[in-house]
Protein backbone atom coordinates (compact mmCIF):
# COMPACT_ATOMS: atom_id res chain seq x y z
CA UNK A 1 -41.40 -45.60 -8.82
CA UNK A 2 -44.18 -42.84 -9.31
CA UNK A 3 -41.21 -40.71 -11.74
CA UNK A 4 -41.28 -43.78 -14.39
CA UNK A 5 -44.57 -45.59 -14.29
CA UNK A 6 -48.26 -45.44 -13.44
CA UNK A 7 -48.49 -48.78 -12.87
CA UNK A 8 -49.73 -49.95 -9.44
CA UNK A 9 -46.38 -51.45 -7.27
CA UNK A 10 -46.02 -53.09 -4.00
CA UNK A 11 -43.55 -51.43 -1.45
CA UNK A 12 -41.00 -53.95 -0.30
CA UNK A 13 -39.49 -53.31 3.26
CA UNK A 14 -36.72 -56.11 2.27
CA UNK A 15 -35.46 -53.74 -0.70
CA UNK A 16 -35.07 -50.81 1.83
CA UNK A 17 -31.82 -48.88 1.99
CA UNK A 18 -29.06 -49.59 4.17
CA UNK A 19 -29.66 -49.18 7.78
CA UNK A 20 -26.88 -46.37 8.95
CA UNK A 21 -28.00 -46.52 12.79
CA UNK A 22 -27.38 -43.47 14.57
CA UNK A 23 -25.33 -42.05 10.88
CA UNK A 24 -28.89 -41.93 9.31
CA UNK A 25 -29.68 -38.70 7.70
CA UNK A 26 -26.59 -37.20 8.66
CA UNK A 27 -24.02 -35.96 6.15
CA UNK A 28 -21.80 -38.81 4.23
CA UNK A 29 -18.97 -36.96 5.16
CA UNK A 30 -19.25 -38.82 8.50
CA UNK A 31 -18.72 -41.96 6.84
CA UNK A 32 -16.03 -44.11 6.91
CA UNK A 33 -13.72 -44.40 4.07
CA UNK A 34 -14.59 -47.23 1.60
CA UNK A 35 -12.11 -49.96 2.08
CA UNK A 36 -11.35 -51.34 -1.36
CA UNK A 37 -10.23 -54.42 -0.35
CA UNK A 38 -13.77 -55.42 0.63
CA UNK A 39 -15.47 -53.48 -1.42
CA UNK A 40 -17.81 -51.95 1.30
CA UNK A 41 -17.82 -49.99 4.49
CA UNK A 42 -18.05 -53.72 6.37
CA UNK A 43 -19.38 -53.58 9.74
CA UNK A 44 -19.47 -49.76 10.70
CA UNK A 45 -22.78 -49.07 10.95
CA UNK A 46 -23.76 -52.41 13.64
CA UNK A 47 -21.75 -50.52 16.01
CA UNK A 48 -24.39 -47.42 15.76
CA UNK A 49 -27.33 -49.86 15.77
CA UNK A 50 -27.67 -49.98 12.30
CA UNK A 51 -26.61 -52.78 9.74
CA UNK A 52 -23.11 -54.51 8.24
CA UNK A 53 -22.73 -54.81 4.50
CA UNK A 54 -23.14 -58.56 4.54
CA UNK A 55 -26.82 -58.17 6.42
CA UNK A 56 -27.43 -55.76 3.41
CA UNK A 57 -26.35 -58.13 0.77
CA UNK A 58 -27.82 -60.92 3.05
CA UNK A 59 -31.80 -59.25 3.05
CA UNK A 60 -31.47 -58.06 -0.66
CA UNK A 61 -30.60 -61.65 -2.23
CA UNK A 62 -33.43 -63.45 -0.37
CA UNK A 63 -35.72 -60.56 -0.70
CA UNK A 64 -35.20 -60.66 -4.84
CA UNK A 65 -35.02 -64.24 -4.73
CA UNK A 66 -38.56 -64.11 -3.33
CA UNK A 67 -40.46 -62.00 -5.87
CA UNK A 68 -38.65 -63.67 -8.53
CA UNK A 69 -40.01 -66.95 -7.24
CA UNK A 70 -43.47 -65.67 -7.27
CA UNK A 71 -45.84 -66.62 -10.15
CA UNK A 72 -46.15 -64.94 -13.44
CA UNK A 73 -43.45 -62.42 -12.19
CA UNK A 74 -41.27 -63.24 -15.24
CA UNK A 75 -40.58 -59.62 -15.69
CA UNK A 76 -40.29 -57.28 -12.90
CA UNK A 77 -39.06 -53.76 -11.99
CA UNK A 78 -37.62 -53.49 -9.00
CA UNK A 79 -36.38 -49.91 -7.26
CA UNK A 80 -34.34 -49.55 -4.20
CA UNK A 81 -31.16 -47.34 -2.88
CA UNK A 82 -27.65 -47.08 -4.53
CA UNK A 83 -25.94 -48.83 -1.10
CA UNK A 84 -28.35 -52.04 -1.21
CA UNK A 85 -28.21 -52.22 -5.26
CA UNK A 86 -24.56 -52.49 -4.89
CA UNK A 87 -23.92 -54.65 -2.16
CA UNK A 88 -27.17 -56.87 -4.00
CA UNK A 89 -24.96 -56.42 -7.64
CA UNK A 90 -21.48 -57.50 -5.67
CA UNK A 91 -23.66 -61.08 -4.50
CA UNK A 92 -23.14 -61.98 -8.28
CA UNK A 93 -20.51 -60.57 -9.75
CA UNK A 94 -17.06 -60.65 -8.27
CA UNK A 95 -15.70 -56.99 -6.96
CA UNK A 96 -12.54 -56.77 -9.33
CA UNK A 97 -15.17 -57.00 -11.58
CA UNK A 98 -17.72 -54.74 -10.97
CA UNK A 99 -14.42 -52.13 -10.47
CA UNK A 100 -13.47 -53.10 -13.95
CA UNK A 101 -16.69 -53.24 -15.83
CA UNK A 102 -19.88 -51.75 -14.03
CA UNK A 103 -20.62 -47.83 -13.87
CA UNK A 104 -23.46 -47.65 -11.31
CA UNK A 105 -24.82 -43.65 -11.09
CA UNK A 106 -28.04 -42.71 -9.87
CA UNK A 107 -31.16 -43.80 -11.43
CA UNK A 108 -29.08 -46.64 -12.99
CA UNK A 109 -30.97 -49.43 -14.14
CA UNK A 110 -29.46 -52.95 -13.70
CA UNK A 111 -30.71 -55.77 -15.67
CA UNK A 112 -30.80 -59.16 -14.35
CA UNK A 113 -31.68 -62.79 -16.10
CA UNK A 114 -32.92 -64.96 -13.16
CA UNK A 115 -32.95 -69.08 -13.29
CA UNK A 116 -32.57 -71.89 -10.86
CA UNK A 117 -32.56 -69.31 -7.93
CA UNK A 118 -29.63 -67.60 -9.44
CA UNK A 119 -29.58 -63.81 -11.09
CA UNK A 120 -27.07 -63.19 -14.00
CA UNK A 121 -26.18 -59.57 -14.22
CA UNK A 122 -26.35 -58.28 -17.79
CA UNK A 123 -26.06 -54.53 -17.91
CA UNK A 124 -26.56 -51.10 -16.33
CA UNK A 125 -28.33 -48.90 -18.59
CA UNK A 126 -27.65 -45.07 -17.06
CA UNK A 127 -29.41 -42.17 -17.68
CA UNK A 128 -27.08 -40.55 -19.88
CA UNK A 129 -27.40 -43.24 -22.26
């Protein structure tokens, strides 16, 4: 948050990345392949004490859904890990579809419309842009 604004923030423990257990900090080599039919590494990590992809998903929605559903917060920049953002981004918008039509890259910026408790995904605006 510090690299793009000045602006005093909140930290968020709800927007944290995903918990890899015992995997944490260790190489992503040690991962699991990505299963493509899920579009996640599922449950993997619960078996090292960490979290599954739909406990992710899960915390990010109602953690958004929250500060969205605070006052005045009409507009509101939000900044958490690639694994979360994803599995948040694949709550709304079906997986053939994010195969198909999102690039996500680090530092991508995803922009959201939220109404009636419900976030519409608009675009991702990457750095190279």
């Amino acid at each position: 948050m510090e690299l793009v604004t000045d602006l005093p923030y909140q930290r968020v423990k709800g927007l944290k990345e995903w918990n890899f257990g015992l995997f944490e900090g260790e190489s992503e080599k040690l991962n699991p392949k990505f299963d493509p039919k899920i579009g996640s590494l599922g449950d993997f990590f619960v078996q090292y004490g960490g979290e599954g992809a739909d406990q992710v998903q899960q915390r990010m929605v109602k953690t958004l859904t929250n500060i969205m559903q605070q006052p005045d917060n009409e507009n509101v920049f939000v900044v958490s890990h690639g694994g979360a953002i994803y599995l948040f981004l694949k709550n709304w918008i079906p997986l053939e579809e994010i195969v198909k039509h999102v690039e996500l890259h680090n530092c991508s910026v995803l922009k959201f419309t939220f109404s009636d408790d419900v976030f519409n995904y608009e675009k991702t605006i990457n750095v190279t842009e």
